[in-house]
N, C-alpha and C. Protein backbone atom coordinates (compact mmCIF):
# COMPACT_ATOMS: atom_id res chain seq x y z
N UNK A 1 -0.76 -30.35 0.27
CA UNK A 1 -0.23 -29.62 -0.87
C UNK A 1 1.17 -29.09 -0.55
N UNK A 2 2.25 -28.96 -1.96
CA UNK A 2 3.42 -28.42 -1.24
C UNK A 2 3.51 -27.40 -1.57
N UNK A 3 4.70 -27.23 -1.58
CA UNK A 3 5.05 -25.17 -1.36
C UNK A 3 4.78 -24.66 -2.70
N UNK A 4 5.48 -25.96 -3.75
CA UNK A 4 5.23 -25.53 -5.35
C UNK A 4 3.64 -24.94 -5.68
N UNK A 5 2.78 -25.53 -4.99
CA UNK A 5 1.20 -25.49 -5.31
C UNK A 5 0.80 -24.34 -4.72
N UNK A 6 1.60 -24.00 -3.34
CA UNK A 6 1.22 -22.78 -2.68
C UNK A 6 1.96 -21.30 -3.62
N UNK A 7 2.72 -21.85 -3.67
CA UNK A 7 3.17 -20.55 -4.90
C UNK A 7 2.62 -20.30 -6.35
N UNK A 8 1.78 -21.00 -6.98
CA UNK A 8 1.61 -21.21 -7.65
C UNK A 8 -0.53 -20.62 -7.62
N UNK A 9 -0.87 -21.21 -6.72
CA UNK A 9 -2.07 -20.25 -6.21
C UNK A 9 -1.69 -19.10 -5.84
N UNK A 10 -0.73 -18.45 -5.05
CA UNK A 10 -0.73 -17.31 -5.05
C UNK A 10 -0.32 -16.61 -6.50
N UNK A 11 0.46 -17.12 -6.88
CA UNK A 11 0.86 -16.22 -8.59
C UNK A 11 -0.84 -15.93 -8.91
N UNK A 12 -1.27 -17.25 -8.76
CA UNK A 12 -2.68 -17.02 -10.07
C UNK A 12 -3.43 -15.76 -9.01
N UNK A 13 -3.85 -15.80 -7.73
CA UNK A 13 -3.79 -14.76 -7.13
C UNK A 13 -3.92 -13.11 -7.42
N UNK A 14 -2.57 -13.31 -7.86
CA UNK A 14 -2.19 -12.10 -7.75
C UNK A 14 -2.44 -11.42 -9.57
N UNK A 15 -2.32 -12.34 -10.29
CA UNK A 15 -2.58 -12.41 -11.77
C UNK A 15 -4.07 -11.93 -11.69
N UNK A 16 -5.51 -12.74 -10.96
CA UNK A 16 -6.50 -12.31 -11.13
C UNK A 16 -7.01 -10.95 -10.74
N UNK A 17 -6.34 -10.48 -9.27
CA UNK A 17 -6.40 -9.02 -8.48
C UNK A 17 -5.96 -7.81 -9.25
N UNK A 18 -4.38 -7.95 -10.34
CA UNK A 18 -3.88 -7.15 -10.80
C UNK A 18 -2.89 -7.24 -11.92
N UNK A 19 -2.77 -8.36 -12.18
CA UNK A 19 -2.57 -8.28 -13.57
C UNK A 19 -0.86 -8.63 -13.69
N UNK A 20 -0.46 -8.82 -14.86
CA UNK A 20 0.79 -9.33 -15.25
C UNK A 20 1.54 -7.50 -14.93
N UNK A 21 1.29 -6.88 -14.52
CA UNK A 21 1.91 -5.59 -14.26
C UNK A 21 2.82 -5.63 -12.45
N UNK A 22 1.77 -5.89 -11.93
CA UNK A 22 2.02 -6.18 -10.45
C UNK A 22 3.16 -7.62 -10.50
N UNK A 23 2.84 -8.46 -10.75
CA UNK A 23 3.77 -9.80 -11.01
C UNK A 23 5.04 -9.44 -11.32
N UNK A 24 5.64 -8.30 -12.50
CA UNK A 24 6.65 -7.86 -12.94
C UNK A 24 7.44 -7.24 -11.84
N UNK A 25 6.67 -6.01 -10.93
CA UNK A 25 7.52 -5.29 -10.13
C UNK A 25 7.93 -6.57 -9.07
N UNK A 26 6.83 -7.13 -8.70
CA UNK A 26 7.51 -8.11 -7.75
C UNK A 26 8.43 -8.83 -8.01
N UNK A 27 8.35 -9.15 -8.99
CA UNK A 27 10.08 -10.00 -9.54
C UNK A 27 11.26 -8.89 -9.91
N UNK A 28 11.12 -7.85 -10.37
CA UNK A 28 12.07 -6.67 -10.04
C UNK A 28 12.27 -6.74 -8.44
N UNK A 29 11.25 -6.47 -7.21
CA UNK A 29 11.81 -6.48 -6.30
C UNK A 29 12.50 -7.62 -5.42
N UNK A 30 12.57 -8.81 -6.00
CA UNK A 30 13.40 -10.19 -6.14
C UNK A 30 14.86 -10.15 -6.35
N UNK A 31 14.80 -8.60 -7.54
CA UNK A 31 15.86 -8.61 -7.93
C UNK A 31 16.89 -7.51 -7.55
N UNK A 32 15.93 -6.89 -6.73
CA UNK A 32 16.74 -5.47 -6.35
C UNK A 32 15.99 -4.17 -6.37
N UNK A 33 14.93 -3.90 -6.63
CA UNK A 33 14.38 -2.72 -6.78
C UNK A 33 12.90 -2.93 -6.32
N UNK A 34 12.69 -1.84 -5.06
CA UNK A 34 11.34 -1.64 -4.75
C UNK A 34 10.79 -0.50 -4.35
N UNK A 35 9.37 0.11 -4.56
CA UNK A 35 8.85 1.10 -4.33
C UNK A 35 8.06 1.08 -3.75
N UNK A 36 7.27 2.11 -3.14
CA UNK A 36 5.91 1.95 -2.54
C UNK A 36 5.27 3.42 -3.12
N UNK A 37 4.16 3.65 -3.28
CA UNK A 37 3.75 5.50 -3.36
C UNK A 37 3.77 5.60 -1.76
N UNK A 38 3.69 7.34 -1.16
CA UNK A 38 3.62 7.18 -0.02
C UNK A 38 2.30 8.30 -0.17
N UNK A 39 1.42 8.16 0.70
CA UNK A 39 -0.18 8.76 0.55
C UNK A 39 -0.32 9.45 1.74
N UNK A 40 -0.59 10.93 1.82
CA UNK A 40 -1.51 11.41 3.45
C UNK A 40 -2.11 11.91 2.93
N UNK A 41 -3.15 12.60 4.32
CA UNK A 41 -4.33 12.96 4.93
C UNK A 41 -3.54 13.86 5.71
N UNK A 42 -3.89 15.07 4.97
CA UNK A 42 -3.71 16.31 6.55
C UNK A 42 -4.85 16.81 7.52
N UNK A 43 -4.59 16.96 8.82
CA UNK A 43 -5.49 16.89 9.68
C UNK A 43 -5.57 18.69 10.31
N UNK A 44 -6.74 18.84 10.74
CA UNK A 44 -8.22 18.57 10.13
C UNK A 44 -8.50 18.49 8.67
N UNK A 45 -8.96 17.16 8.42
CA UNK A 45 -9.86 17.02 7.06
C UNK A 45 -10.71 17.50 6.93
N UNK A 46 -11.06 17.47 5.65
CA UNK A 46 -12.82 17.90 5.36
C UNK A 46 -13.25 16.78 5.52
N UNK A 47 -14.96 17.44 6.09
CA UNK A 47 -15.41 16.39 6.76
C UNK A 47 -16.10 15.22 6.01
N UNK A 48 -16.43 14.21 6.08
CA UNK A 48 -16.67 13.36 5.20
C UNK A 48 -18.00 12.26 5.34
N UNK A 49 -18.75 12.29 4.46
CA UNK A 49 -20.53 12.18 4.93
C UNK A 49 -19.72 10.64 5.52
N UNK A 50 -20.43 9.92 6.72
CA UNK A 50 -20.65 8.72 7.05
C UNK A 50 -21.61 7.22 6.29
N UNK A 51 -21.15 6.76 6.01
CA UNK A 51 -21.95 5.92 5.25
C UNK A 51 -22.93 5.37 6.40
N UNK A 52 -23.85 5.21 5.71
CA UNK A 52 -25.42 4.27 6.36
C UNK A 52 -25.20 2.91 6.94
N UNK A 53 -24.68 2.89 7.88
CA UNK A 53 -24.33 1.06 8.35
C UNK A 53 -24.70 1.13 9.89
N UNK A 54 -25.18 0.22 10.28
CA UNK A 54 -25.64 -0.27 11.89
C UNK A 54 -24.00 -0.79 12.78
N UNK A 55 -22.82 -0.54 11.81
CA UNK A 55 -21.60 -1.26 12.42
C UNK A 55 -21.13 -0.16 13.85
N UNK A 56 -20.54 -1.03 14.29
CA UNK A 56 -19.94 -0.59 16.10
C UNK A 56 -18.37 -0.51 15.35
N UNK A 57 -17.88 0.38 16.24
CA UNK A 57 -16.33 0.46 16.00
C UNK A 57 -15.72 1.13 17.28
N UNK A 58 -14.44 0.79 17.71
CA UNK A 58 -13.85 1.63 18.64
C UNK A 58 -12.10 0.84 18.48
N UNK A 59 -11.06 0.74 19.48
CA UNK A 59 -9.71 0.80 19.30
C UNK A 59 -10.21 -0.36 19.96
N UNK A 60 -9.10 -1.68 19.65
CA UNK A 60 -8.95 -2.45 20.17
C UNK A 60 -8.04 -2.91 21.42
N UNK A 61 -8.62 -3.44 21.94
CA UNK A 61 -7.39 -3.77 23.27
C UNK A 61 -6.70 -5.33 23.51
N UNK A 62 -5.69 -5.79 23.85
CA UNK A 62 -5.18 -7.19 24.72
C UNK A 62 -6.17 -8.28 24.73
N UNK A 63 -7.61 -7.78 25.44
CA UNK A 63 -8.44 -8.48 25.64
C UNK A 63 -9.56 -9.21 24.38
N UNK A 64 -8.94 -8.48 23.00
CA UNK A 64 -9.67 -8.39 22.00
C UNK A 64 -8.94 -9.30 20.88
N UNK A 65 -7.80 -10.32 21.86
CA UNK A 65 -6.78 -10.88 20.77
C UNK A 65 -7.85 -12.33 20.18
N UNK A 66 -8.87 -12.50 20.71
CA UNK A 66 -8.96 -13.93 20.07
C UNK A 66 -10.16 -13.56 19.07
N UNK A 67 -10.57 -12.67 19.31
CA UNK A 67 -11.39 -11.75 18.37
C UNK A 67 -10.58 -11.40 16.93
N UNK A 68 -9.68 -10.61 17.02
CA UNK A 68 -8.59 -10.68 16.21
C UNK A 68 -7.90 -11.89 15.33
N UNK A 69 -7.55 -12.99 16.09
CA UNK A 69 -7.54 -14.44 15.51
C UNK A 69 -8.51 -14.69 14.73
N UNK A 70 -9.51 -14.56 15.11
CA UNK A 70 -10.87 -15.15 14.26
C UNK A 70 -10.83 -14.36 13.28
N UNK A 71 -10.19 -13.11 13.18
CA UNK A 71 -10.59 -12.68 11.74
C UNK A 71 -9.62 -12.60 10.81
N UNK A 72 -8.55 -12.82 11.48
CA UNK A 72 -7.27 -12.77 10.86
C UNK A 72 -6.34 -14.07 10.56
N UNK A 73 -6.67 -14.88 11.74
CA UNK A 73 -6.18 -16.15 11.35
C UNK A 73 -5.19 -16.70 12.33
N UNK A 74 -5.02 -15.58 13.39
CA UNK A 74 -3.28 -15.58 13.52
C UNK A 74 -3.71 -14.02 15.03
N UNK A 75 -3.02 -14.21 16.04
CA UNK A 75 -3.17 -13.11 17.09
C UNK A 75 -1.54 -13.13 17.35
N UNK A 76 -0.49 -13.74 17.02
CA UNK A 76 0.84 -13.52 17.87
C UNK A 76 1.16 -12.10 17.18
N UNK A 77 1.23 -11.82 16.18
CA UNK A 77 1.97 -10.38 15.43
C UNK A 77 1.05 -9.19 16.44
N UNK A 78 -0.10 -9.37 16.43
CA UNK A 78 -1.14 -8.30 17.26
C UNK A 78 -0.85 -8.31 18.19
N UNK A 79 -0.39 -9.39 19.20
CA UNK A 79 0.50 -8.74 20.41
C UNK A 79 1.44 -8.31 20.90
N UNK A 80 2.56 -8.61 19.36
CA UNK A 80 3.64 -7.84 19.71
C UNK A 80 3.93 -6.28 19.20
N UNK A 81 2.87 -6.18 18.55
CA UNK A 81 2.40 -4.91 17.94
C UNK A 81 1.97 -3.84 19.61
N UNK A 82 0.53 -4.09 19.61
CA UNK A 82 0.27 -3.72 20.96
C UNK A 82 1.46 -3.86 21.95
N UNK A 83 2.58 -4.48 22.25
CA UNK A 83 3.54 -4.54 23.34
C UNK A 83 4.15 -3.00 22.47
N UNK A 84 4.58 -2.88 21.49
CA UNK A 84 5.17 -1.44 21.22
C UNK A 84 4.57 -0.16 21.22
N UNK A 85 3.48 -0.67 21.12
CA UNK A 85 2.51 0.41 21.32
C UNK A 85 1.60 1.45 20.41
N UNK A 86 1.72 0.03 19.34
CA UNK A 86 0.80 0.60 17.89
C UNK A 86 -0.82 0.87 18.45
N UNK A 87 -1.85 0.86 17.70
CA UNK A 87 -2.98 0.85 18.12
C UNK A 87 -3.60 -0.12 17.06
N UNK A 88 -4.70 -0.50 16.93
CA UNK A 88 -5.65 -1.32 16.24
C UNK A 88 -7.22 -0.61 16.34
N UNK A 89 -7.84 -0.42 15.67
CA UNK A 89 -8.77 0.33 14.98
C UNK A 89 -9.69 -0.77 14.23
N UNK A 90 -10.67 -1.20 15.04
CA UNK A 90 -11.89 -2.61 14.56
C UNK A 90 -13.07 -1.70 14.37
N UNK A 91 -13.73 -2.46 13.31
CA UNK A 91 -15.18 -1.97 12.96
C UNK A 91 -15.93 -3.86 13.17
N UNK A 92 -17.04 -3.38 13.88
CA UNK A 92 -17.87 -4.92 14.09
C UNK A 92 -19.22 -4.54 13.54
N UNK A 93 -19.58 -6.26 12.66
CA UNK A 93 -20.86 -5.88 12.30
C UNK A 93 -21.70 -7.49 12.41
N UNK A 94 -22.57 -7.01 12.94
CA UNK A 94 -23.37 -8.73 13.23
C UNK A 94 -22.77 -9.46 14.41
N UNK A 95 -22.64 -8.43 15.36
CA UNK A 95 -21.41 -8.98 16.85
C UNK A 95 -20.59 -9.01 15.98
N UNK A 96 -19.59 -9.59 15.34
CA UNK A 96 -17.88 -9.87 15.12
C UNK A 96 -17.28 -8.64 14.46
N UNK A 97 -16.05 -9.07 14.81
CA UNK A 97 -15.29 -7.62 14.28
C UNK A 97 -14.88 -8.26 12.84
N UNK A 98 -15.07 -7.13 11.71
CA UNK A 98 -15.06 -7.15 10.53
C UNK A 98 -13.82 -6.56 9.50
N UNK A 99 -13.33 -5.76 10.18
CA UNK A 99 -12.41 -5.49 9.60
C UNK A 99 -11.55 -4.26 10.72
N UNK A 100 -10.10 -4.26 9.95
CA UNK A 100 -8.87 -3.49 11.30
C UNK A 100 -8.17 -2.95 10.51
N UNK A 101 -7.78 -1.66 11.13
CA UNK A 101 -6.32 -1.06 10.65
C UNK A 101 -5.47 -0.86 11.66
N UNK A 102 -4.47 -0.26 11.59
CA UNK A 102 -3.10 -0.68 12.98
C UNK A 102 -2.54 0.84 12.07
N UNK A 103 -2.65 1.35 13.80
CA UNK A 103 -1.83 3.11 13.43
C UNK A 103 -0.69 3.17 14.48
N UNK A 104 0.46 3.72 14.32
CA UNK A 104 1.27 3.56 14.75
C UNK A 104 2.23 5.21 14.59
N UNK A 105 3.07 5.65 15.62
CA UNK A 105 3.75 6.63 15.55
C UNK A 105 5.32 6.56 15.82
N UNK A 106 5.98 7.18 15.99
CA UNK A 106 7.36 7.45 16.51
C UNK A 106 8.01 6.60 14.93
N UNK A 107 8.85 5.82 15.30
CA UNK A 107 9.81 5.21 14.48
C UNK A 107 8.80 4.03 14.10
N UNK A 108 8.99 3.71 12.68
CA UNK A 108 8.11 2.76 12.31
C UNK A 108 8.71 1.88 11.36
N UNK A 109 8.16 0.82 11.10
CA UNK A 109 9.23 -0.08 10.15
C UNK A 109 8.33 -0.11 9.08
N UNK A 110 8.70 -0.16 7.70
CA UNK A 110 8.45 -0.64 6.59
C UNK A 110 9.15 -1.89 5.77
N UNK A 111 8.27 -3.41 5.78
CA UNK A 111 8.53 -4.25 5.91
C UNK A 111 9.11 -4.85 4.16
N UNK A 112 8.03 -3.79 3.19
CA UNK A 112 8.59 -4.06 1.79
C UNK A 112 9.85 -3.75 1.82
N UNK A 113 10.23 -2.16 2.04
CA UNK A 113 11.20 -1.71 1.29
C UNK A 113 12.46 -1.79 1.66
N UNK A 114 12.17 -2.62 3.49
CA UNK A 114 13.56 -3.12 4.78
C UNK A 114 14.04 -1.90 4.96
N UNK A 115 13.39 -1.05 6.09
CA UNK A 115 13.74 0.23 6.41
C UNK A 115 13.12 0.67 7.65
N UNK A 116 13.32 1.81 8.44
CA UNK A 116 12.77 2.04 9.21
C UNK A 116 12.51 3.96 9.07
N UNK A 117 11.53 4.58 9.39
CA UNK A 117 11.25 6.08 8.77
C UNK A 117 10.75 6.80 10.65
N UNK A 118 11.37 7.57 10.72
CA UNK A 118 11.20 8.51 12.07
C UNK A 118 9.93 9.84 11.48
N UNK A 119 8.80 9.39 12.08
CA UNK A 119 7.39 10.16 11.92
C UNK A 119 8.38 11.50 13.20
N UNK A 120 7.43 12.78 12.21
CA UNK A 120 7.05 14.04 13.39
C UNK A 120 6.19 13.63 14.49
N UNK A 121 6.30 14.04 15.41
CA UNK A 121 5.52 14.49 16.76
C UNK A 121 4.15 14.13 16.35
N UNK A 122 3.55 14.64 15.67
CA UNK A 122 1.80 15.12 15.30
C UNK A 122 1.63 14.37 13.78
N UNK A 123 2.26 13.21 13.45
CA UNK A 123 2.29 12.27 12.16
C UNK A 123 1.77 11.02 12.82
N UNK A 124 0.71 10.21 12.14
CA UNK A 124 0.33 8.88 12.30
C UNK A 124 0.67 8.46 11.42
N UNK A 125 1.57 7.06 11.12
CA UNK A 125 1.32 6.24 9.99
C UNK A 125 -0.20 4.92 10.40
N UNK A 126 -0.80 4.77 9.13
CA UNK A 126 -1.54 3.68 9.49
C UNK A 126 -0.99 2.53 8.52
N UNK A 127 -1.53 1.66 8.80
CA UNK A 127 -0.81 0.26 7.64
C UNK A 127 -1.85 -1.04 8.31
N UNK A 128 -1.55 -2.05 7.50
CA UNK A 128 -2.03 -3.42 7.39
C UNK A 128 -3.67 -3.08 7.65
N UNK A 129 -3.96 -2.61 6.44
CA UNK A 129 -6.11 -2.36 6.29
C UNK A 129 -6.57 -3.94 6.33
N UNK A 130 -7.24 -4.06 6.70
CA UNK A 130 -8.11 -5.78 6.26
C UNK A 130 -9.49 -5.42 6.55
N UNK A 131 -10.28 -6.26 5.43
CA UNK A 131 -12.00 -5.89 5.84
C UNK A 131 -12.16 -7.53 5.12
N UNK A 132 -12.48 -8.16 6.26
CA UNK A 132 -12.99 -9.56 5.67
C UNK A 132 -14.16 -10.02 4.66
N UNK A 133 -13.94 -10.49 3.38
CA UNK A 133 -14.59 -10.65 2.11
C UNK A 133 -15.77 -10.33 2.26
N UNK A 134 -16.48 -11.30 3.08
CA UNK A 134 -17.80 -11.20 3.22
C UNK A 134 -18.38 -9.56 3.65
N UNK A 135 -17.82 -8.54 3.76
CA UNK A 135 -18.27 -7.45 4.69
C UNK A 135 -17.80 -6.23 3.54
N UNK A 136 -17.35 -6.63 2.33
CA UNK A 136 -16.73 -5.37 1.87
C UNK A 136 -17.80 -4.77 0.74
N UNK A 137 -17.37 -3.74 0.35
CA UNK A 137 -18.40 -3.13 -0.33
C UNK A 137 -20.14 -2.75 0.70
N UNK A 138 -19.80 -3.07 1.94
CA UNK A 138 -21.07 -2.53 2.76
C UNK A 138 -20.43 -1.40 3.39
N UNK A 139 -19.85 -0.95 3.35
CA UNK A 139 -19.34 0.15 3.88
C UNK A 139 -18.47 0.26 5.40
N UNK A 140 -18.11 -0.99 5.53
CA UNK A 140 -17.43 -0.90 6.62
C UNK A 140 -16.10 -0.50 6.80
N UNK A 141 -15.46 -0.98 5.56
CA UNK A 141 -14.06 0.16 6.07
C UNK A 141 -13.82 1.76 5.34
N UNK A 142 -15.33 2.07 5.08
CA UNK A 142 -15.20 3.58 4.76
C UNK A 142 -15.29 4.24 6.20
N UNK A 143 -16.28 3.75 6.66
CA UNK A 143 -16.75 4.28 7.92
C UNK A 143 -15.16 4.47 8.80
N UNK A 144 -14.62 3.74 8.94
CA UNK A 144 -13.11 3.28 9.60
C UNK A 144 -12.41 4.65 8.90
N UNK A 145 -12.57 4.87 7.29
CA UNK A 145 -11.82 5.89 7.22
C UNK A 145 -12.24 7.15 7.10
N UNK A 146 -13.76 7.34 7.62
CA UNK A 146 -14.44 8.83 8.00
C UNK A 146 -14.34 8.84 9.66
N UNK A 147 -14.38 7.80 10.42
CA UNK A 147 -13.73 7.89 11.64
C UNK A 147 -12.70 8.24 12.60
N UNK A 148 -11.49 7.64 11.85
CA UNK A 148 -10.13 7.27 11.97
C UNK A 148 -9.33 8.82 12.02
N UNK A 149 -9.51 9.49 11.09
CA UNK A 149 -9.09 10.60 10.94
C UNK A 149 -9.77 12.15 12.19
N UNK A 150 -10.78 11.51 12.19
CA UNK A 150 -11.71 12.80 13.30
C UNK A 150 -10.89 12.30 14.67
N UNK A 151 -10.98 11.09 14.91
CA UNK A 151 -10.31 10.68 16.60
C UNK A 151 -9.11 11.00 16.32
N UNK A 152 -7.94 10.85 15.33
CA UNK A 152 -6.79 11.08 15.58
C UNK A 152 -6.57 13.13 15.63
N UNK A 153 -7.05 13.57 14.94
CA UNK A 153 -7.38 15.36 14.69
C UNK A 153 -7.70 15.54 15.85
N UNK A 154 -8.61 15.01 17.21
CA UNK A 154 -9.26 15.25 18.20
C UNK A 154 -8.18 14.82 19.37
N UNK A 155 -7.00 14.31 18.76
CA UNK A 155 -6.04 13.87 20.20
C UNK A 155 -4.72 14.74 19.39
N UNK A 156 -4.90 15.77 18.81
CA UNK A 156 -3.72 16.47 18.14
C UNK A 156 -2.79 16.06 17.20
N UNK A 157 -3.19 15.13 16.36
CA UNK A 157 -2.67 14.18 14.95
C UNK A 157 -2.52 15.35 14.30
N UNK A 158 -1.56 15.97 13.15
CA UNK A 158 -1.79 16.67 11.83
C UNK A 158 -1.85 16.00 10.47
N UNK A 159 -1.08 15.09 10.58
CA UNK A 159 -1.06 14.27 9.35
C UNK A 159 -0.81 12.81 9.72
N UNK A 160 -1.58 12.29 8.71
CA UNK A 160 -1.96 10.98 8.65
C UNK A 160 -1.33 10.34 7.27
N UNK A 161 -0.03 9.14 7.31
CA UNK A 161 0.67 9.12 6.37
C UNK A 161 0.48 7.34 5.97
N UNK A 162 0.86 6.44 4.90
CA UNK A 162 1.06 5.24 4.46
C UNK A 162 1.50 4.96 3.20
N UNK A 163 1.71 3.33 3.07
CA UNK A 163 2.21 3.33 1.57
C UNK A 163 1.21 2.49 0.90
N UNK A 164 1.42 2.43 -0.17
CA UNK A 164 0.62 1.55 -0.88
C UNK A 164 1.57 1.35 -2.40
N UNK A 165 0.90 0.35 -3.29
CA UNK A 165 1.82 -0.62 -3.83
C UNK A 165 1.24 0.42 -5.47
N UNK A 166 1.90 0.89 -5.97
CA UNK A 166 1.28 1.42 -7.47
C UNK A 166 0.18 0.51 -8.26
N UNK A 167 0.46 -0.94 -7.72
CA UNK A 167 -0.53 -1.51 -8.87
C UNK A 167 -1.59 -1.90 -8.55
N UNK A 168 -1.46 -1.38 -6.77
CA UNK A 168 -3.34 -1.57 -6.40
C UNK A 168 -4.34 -0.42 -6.53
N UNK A 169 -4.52 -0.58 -7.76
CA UNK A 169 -5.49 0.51 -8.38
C UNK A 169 -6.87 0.58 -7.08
N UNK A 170 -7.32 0.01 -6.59
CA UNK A 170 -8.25 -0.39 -5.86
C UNK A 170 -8.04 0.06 -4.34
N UNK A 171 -7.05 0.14 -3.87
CA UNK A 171 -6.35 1.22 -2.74
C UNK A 171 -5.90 2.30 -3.11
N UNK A 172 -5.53 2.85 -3.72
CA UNK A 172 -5.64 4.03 -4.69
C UNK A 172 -6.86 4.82 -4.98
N UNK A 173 -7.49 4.48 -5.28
CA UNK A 173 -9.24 4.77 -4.88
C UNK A 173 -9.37 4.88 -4.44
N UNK A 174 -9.91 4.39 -3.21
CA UNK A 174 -10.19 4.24 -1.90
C UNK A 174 -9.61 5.01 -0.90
N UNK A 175 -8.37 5.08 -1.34
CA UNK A 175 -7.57 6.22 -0.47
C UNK A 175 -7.76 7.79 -0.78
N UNK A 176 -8.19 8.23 -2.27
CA UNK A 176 -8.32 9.31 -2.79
C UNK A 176 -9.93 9.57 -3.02
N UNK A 177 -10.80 8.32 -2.39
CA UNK A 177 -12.20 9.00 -1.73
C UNK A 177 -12.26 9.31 -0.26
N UNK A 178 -11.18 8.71 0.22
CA UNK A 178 -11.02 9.06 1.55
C UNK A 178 -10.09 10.39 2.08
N UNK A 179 -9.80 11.36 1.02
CA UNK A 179 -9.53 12.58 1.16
C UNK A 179 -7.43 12.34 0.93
N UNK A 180 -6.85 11.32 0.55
CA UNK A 180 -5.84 11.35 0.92
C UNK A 180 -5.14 11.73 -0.72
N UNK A 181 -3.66 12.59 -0.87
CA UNK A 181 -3.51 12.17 -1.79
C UNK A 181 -1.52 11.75 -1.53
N UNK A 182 -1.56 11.27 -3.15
CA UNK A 182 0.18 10.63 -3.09
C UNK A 182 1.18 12.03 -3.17
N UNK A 183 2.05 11.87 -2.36
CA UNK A 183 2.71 13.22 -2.11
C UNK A 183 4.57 12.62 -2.75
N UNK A 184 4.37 11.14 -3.12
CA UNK A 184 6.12 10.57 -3.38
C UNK A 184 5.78 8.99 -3.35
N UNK A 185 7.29 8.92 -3.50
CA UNK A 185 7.58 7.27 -3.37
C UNK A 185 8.66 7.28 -2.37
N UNK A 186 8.83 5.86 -2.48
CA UNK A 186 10.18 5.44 -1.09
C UNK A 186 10.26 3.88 -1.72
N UNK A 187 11.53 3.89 -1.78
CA UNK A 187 12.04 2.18 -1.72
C UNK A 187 13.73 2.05 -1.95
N UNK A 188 13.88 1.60 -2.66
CA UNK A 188 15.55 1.25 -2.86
C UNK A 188 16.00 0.60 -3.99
N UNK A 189 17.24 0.89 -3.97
CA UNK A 189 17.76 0.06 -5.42
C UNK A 189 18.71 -0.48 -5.08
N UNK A 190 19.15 -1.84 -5.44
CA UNK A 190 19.94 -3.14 -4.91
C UNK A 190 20.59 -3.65 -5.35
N UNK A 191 22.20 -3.99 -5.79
CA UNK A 191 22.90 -4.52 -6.42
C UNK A 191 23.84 -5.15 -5.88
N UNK A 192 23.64 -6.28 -5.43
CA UNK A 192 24.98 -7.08 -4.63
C UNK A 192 24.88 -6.59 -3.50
N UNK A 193 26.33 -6.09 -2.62
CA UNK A 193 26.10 -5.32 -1.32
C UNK A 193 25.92 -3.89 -1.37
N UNK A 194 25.86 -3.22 -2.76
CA UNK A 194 25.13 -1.51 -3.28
C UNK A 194 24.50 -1.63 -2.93
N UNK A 195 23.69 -0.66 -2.03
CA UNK A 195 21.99 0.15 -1.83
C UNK A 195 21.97 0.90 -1.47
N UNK A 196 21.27 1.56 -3.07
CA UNK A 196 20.62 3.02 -2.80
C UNK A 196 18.93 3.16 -1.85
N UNK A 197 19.02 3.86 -0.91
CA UNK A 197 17.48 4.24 -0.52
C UNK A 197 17.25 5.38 -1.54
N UNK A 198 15.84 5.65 -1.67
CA UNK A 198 15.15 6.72 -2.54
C UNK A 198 13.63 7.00 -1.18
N UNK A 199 13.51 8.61 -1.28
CA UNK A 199 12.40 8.57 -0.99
C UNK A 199 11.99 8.78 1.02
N UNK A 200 11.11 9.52 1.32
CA UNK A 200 11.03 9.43 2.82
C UNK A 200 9.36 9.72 2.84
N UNK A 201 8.64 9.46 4.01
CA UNK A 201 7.74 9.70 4.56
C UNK A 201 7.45 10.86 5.23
C-alpha cells in the first residue's frame, strides 16, 4: 500500500474517534496554529478507590525493552527516553505488560506545539498514555492513574502536569475521573517566519 492509502486510513481514523472537529484543528495546525489544554493533579490527592483487577504494575527498566516492543511496536524511542532519564510506568495483565505511561521532569519537550517548558523542582509531567485495545475498559490504566500519583507524592512530587488535545473528549474524562483538572492552554501562532508562543505549563 502507498503513502496515499496510509493517509487516507488514518483521516478515516481519526474521522471515526472524533469527528470532522478534530480533522479541522489539525489542518489549522498545518497551517500555523496549535494548542494543547494543559491538565494537573496536585499532590497529595484525594485518595482514589482502586479498581478490582488481578494486574501487576511497577516502573520499568532497560531490561524491559523487548517487552515494550511487543506492545508498542517499536523499543528505539524507549531507550533514548530512559538514556535522559524519563521513567516508564507498565501495568501487566495475563504475564504481558498492557499498557505505559512515561513521566518525566526537569526540561521537557513538547512535540505538538515544537517547544520545550522548564518544570519546578517538585512538578512531574507525564505524557505518551497507551493501554493496548484488547485490555481497555478493564481497568487497567485507571489503576496506573490511582497509583501513579501516590508513588510520585511518596518521593516528594507536588504536582503532576500534561497536555491533551481539546477534541479528545475521552482523555478529558478520564483525566477529570482521575482527580485532574485543565488549569490553560499552550501552543503557538505561525505565519511565515512570525511566531507567537501562547501559554506555559
Amino acid at each position: 500500500m502507498g503513502e496515499g492509502h496510509n493517509r487516507w486510513s488514518r483521516t478515516r481514523e481519526l474521522l471515526r474517534e472524533n469527528g470532522l472537529r478534530q480533522l479541522w484543528f489539525r489542518a489549522l495546525g498545518e497551517l500555523g496554529y496549535r494548542r494543547q489544554l494543559v491538565t494537573e493533579l496536585r499532590l497529595p490527592a484525594a485518595p482514589l478507590q482502586r479498581p478490582e483487577t488481578d494486574a501487576e504494575w511497577r516502573f520499568l527498566g532497560e531490561d524491559d525493552l523487548d517487552e515494550y516492543g511487543r506492545l508498542h511496536g517499536f523499543a528505539d524511542e524507549a531507550a533514548r527516553r530512559f538514556g535522559r532519564g524519563d521513567r516508564c510506568f507498565g501495568v501487566w495483565s495475563g504475564g504481558e505488560l498492557a499498557s505505559t505511561r512515561w513521566l518525566a521532569r526537569g526540561t521537557v519537550g513538547l512535540a505538538y506545539v515544537d517547544r520545550e517548558a522548564v518544570l519546578g523542582p517538585t512538578d512531574v509531567y507525564f505524557y505518551d498514555v497507551y493501554t493496548a485495545p484488547e485490555h481497555r475498559r478493564r481497568g487497567i490504566s485507571r489503576l496506573a492513574a490511582v497509583v501513579v500519583p501516590e508513588l510520585l507524592a511518596a518521593e516528594g512530587a507536588r504536582r503532576i502536569v500534561g497536555v491533551l488535545e481539546p477534541e479528545n473528549r475521552a482523555g478529558i474524562g478520564a483525566n477529570e475521573m482521575a482527580g485532574y483538572r485543565i488549569v490553560g492552554r499552550i501552543g503557538y501562532v505561525k505565519l511565515g517566519p512570525w511566531r507567537r508562543d501562547f501559554g506555559t505549563l
